[in-house]
Protein backbone atom coordinates (compact mmCIF):
# COMPACT_ATOMS: atom_id res chain seq x y z
CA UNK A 1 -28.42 1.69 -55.01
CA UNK A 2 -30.22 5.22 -54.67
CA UNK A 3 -32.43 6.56 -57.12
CA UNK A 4 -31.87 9.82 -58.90
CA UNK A 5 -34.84 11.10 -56.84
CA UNK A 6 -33.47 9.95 -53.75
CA UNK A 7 -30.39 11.41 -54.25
CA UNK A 8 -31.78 14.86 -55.42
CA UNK A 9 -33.87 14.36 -51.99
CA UNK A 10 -31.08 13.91 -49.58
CA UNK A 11 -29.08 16.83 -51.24
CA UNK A 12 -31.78 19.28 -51.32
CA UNK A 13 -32.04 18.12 -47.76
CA UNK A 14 -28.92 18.58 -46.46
CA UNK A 15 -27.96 22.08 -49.00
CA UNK A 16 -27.39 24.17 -46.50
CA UNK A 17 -24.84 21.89 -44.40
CA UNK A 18 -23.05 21.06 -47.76
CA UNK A 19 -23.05 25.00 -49.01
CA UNK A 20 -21.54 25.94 -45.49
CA UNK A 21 -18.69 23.18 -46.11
CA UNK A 22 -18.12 24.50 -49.50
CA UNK A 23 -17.81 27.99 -48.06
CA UNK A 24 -15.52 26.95 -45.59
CA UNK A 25 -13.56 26.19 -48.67
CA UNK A 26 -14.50 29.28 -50.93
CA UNK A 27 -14.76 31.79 -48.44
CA UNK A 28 -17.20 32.81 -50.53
CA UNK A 29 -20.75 31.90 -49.99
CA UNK A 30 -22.56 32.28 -53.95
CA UNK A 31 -19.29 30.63 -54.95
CA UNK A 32 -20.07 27.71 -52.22
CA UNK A 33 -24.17 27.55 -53.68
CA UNK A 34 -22.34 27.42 -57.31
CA UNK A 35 -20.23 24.14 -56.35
CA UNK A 36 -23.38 23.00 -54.47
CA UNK A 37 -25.57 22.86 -57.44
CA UNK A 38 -22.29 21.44 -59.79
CA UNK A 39 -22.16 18.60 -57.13
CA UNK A 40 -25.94 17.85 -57.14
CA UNK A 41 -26.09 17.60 -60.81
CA UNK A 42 -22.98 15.33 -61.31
CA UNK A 43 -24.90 12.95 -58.48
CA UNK A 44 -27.78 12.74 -60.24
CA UNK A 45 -25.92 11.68 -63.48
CA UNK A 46 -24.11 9.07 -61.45
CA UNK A 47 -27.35 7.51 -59.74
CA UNK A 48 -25.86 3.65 -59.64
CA UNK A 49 -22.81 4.67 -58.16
CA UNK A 50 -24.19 5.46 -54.72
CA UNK A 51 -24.90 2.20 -52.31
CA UNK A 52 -26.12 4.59 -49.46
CA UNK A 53 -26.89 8.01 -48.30
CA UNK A 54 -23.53 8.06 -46.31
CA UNK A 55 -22.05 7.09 -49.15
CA UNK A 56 -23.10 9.66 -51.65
CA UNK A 57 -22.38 12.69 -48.62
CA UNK A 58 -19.19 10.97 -48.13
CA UNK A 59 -18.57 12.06 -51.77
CA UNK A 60 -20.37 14.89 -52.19
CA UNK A 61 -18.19 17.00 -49.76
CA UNK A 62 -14.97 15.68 -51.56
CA UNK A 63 -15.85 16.29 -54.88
CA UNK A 64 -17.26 19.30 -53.71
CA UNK A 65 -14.09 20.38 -51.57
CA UNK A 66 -12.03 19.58 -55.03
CA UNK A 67 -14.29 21.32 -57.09
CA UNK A 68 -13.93 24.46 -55.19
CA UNK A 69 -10.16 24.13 -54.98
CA UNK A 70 -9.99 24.03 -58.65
CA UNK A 71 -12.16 26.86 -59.25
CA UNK A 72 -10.12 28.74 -57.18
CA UNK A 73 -6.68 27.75 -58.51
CA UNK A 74 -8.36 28.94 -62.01
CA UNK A 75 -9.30 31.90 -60.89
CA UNK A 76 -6.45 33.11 -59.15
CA UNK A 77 -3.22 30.69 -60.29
CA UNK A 78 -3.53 28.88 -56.64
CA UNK A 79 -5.58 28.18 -53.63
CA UNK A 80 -4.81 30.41 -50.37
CA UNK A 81 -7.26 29.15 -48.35
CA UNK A 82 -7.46 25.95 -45.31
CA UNK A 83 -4.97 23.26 -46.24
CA UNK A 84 -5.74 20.32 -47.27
CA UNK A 85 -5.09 18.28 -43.50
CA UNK A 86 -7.47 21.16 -42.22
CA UNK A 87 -10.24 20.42 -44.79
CA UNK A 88 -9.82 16.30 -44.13
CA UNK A 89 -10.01 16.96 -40.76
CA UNK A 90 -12.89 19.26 -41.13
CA UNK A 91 -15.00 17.02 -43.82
CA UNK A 92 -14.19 13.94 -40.92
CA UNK A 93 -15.73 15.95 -38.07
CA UNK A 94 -18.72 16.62 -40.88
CA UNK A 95 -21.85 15.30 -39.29
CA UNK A 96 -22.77 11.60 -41.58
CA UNK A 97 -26.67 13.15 -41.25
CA UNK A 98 -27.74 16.47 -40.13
CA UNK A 99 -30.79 17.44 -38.14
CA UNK A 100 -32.45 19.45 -40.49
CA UNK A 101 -35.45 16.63 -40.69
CA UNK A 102 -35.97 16.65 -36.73
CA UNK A 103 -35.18 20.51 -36.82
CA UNK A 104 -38.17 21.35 -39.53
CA UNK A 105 -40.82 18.32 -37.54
CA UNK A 106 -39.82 20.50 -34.32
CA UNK A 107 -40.26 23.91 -36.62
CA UNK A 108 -43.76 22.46 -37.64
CA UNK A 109 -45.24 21.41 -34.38
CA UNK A 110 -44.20 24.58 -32.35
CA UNK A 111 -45.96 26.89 -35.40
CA UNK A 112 -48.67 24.74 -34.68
CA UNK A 113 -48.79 26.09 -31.36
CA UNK A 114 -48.84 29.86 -32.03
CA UNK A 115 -51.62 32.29 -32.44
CA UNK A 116 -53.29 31.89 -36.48
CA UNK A 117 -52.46 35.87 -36.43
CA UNK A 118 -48.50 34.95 -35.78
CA UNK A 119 -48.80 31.94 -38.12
CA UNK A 120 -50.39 34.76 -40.80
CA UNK A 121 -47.05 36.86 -40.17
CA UNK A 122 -44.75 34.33 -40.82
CA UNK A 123 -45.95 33.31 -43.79
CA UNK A 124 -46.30 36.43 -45.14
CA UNK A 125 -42.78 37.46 -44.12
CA UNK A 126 -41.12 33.84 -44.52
CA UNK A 127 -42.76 31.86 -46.93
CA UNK A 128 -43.98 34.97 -49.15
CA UNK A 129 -41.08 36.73 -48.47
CA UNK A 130 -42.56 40.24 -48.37
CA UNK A 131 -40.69 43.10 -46.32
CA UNK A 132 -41.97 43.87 -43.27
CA UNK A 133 -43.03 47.24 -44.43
CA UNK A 134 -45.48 44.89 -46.86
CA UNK A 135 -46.27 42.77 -43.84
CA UNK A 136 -47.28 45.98 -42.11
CA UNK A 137 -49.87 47.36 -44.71
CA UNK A 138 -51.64 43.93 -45.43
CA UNK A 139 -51.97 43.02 -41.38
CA UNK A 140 -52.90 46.68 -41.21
CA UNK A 141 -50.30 46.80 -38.43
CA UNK A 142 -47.81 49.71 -37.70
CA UNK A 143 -44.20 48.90 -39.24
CA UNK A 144 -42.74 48.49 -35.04
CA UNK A 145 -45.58 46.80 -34.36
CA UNK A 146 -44.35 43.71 -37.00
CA UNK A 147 -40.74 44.17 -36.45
CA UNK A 148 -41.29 43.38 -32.25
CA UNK A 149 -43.59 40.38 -33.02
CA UNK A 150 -41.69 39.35 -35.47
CA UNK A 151 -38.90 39.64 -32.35
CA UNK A 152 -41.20 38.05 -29.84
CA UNK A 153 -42.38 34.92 -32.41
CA UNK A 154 -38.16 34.21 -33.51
CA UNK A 155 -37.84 33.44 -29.50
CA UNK A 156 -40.69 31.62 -28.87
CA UNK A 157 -40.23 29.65 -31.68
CA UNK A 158 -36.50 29.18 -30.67
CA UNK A 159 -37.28 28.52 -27.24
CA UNK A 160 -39.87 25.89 -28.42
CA UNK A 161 -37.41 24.05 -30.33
CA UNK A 162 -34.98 24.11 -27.92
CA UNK A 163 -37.31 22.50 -25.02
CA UNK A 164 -38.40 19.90 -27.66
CA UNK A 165 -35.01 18.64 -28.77
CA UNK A 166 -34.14 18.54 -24.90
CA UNK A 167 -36.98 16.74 -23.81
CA UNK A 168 -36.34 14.49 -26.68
CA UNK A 169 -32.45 13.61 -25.77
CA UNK A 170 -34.22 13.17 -22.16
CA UNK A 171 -36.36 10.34 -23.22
């Protein structure tokens, strides 16, 4: 059985893969975080219903998929959007587990490797999220100047990740 906190973990976790199935549903993304954040609350209140994490994303993206549909039909009288075979088929291709753990370890070790000037930029722009004219006047930098390392660090740290996660399916 999962703990309240382990099931708020595994949500939080996986929010943005469960928002984008929602707004596959929706079509409409704040509608999708809306359903998202009804799903994680009625999860939490279930706790001892959940054996396993497959379990509870099993049915968090159905009760989220029928949560949307209703909002919609009260909204507008009916639901116009995929039909129901598409969403089943959709919610069965569903990844069980995303990557967003190995993704963020990857994330963290190639920030490690950068320049404690580019580290200094992306946290002011990323995790402060300041503008980059803000970014500018604290670095002391000219406005282009952040906006083309800003550029220059979003492929390196791409192309980072990218040659980790391949070396790793090598091994």
């Amino acid at each position: 059985m999962l703990s309240p906190e382990n099931i708020a973990a595994t949500l939080l976790a996986e929010r943005l893969p469960l928002t984008a199935f929602f707004a596959s549903v929706t079509r409409d993304f704040h509608l999708a975080e809306d359903v998202f954040q009804e799903v994680c609350v009625k999860a939490v209140t279930r706790a001892e219903t959940f054996e396993t994490t497959a379990h509870l994303m099993n049915w968090a993206r159905l009760t989220g998929k029928n949560r949307a549909i209703d909002i919609l039909r009260a909204r507008d009288g009916r639901y116009v959007g995929l039909s129901d075979e598409m969403l089943d088929l959709l919610a069965d291709e569903w990844p069980e587990e995303s990557r967003t753990d190995a993704m963020q370890e990857a994330l963290g070790h190639c920030i490690e490797q950068i320049t404690p000037n580019n580290r200094e930029l992306l946290r002011l722009r990323y995790f402060e999220r300041r503008n980059c004219t803000d970014v500018a006047a604290i670095m002391g930098r000219k406005i282009e100047t952040v906006y083309q390392a800003l550029a220059r660090l979003h492929k390196t740290l791409g192309d980072c990740i990218r040659t980790r996660f391949q070396h790793e399916a090598s091994l």
